[in-house]
Protein backbone atom coordinates (compact mmCIF):
# COMPACT_ATOMS: atom_id res chain seq x y z
CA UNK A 1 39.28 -46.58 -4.01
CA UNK A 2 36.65 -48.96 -2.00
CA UNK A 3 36.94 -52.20 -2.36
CA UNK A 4 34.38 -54.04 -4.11
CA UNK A 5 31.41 -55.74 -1.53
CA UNK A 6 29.94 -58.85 -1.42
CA UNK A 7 26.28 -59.77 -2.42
CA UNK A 8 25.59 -59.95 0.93
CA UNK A 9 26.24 -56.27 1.98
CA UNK A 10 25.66 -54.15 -1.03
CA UNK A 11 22.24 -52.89 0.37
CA UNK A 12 23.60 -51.54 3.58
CA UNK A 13 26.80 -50.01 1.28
CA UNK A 14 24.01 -47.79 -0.28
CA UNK A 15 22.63 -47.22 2.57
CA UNK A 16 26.21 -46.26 3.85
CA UNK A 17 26.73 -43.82 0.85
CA UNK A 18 23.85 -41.34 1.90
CA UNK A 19 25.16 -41.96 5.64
CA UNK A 20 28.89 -41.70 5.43
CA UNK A 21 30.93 -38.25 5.12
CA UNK A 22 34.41 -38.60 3.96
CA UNK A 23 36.75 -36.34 4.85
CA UNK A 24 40.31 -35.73 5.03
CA UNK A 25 40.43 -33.77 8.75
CA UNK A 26 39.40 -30.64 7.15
CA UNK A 27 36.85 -28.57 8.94
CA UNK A 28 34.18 -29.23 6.07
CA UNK A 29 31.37 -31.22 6.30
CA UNK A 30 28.00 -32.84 4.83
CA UNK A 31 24.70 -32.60 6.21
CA UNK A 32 24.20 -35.80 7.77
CA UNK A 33 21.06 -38.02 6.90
CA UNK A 34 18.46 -38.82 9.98
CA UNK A 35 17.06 -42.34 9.76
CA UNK A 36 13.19 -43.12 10.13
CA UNK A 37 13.89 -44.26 13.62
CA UNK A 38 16.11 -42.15 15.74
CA UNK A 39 16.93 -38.46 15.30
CA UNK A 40 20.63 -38.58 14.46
CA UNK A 41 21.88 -42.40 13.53
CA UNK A 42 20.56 -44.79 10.82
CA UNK A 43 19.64 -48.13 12.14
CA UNK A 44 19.86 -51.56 10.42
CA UNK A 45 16.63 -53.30 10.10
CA UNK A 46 18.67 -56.49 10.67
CA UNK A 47 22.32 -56.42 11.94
CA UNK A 48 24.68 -57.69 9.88
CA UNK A 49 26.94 -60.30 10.78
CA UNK A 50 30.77 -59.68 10.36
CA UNK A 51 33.46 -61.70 8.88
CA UNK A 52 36.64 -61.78 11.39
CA UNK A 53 39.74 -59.62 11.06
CA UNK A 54 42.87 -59.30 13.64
CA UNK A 55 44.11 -56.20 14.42
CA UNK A 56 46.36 -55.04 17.50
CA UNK A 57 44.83 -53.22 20.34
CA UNK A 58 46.96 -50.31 22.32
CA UNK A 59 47.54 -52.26 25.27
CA UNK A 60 49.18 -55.16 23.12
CA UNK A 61 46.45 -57.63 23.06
CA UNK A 62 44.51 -59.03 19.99
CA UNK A 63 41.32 -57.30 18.73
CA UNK A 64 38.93 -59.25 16.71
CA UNK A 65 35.71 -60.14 16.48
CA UNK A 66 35.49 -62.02 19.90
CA UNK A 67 36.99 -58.71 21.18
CA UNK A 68 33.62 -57.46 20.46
CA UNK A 69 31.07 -59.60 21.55
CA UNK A 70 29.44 -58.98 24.99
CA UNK A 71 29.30 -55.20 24.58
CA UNK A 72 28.26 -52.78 22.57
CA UNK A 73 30.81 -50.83 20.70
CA UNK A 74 31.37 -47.60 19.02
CA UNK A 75 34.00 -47.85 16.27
CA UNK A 76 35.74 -44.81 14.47
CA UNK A 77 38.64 -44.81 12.19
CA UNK A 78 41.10 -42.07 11.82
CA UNK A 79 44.62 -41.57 13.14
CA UNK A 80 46.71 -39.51 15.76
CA UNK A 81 47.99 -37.02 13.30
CA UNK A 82 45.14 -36.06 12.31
CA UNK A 83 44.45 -32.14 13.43
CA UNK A 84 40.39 -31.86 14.10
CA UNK A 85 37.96 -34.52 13.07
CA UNK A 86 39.36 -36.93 14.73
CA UNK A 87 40.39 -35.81 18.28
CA UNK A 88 36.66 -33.76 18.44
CA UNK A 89 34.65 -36.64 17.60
CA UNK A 90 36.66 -38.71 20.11
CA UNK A 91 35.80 -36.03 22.70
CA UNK A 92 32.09 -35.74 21.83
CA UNK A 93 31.86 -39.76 22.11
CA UNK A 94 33.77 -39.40 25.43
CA UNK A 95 31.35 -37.04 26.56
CA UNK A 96 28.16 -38.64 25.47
CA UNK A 97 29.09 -42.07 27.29
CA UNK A 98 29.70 -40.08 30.69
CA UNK A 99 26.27 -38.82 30.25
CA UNK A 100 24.50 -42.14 29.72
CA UNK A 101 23.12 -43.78 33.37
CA UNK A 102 25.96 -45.95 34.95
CA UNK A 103 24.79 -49.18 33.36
CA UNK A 104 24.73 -48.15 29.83
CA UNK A 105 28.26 -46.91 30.44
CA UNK A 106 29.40 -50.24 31.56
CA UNK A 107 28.30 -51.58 28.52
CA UNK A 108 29.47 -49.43 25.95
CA UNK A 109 32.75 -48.82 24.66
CA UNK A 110 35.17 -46.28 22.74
CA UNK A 111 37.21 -47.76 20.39
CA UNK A 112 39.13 -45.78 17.87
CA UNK A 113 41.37 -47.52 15.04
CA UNK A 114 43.89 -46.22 13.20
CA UNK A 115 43.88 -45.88 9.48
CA UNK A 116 47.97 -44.96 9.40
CA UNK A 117 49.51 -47.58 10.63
CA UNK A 118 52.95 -46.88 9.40
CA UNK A 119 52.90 -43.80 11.74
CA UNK A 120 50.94 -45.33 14.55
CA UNK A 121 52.41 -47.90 15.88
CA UNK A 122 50.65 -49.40 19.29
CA UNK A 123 52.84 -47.27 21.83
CA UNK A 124 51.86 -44.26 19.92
CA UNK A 125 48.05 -45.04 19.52
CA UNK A 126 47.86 -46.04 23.16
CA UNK A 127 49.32 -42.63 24.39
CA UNK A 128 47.08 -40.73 22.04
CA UNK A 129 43.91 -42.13 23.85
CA UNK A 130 44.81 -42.45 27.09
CA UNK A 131 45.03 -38.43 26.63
CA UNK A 132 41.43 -38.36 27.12
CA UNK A 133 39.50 -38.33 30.25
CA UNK A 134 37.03 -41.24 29.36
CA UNK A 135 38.26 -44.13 28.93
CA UNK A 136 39.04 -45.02 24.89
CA UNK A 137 40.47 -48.25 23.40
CA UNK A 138 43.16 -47.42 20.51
CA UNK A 139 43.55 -50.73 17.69
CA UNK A 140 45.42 -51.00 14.57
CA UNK A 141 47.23 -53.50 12.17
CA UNK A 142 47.99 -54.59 8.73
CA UNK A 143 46.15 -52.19 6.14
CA UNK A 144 44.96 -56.13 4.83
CA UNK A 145 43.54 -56.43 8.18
CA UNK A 146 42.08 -53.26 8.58
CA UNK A 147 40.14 -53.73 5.02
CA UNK A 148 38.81 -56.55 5.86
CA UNK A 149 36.95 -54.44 9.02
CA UNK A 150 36.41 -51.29 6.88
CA UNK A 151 35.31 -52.63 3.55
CA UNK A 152 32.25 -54.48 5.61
CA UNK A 153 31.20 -51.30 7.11
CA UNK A 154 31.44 -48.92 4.27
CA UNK A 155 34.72 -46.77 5.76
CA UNK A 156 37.08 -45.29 3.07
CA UNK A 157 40.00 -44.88 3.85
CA UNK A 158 43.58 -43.46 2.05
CA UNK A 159 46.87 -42.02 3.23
CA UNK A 160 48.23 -39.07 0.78
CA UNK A 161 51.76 -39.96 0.79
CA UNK A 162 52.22 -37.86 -2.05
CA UNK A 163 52.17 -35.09 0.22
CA UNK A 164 54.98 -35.82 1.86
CA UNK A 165 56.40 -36.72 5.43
CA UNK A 166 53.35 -34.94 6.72
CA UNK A 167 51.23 -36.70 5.00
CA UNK A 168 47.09 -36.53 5.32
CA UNK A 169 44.91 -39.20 5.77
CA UNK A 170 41.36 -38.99 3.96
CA UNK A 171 38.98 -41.29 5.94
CA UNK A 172 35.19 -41.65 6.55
CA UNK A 173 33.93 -39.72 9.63
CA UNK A 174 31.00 -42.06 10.86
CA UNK A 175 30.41 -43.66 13.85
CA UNK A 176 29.85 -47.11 13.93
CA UNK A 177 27.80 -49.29 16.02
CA UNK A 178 28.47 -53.03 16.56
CA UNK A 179 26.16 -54.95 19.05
CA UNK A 180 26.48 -57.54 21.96
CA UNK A 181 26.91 -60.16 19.03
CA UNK A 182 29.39 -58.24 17.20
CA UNK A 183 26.74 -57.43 14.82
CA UNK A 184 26.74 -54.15 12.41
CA UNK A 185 24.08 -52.56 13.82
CA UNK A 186 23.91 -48.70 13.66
CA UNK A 187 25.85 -45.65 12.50
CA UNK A 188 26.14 -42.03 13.00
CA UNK A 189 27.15 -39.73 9.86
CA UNK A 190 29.05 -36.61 10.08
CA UNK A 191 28.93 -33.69 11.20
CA UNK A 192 28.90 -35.11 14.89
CA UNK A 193 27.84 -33.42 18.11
CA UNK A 194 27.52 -34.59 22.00
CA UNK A 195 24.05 -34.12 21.83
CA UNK A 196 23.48 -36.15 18.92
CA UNK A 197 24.92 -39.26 20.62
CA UNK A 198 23.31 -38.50 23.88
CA UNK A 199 19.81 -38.59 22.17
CA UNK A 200 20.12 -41.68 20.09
CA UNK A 201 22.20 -43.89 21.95
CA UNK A 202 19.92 -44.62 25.16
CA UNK A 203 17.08 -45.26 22.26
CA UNK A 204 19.30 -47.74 20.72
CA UNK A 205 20.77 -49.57 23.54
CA UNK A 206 17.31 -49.89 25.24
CA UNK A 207 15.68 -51.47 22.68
CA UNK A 208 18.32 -54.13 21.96
């Protein structure tokens, strides 16, 4: 179930609603929702500031909310077990960063956390993206930690355990955005594609 939201968000959680897909690594998706200003991402008319969390990334140090500032960021939640959604979108965002000019690349990173933390433990998350070519950061913690991150942005999140050792994972598929100030700023819904991040993303980070 999603948690309940403060005051403070619960325009940008509708908003979320009609931009979010949730899905549980199935090969079925929504039609995503184009915003009024860019072709394939909705964009906050103000960002919205974020409360801190701490969270592990796969190299061992802490992730937080300084972790961050000073670049923008791409944040999407699954986990390694996960059999489609999750390795395909981290290939499309892979490939849409090597296509941005050399600049926007430097400013811009990957970062994928994991939902399933009782499977993926740091060592595990950090060989799972280092298995692809561009360069992604892996982070994960405490499910307490990691709802204080996803119940800000609108991700749902729940293991199945009820399946068994092999369990699934049902998780929201968007992209998020955070800004230089570690700001919510943007997301892309589901279904993704290279060439939806390629055509939004310059628009975004140029204007900012």
């Amino acid at each position: 179930m999603i948690n309940v939201f403060p005051k403070k968000i619960i325009n940008t959680f509708l908003l979320l609603l009609c931009a979010t897909i949730i899905t549980n690594c199935s090969t079925k998706h929504a039609t995503s929702i184009n915003s009024n200003k860019n072709e394939f991402s909705t964009v906050l008319d103000i960002p919205m500031p974020l409360d801190d969390f701490n969270l592990t990334a796969d190299d061992g140090t802490s992730f937080n909310l300084e972790t961050l500032k000073g670049q923008w960021n791409l944040l999407f939640f699954g986990y390694t077990h996960c059999p489609d959604v999750c390795p395909l979108t981290l290939h499309q965002l892979g490939q849409a960063k090597k296509a941005l000019n050399e600049s926007m690349q430097d400013s811009l990173n990957i970062i994928m956390i994991s939902v399933d933390p009782d499977r993926d433990s740091t060592e595990i998350l950090h060989q799972y993206v280092n298995s692809f070519n561009q360069k992604i950061t892996g982070a994960t913690g405490p499910i307490s930690e990691i709802d204080k991150l996803t119940s800000q942005l609108g991700i749902f999140h729940m293991a199945n355990k009820e399946e068994g050792q092999n369990y699934s994972v049902s998780h929201s598929a968007a992209v998020v955005m955070i800004n230089r100030n570690a700001e919510f700023h943007a997301v892309f819904s589901a279904p993704h594609s290279t060439e939806n991040f390629i055509t939004d993303l310059p628009k975004i980070m140029a204007k900012n």
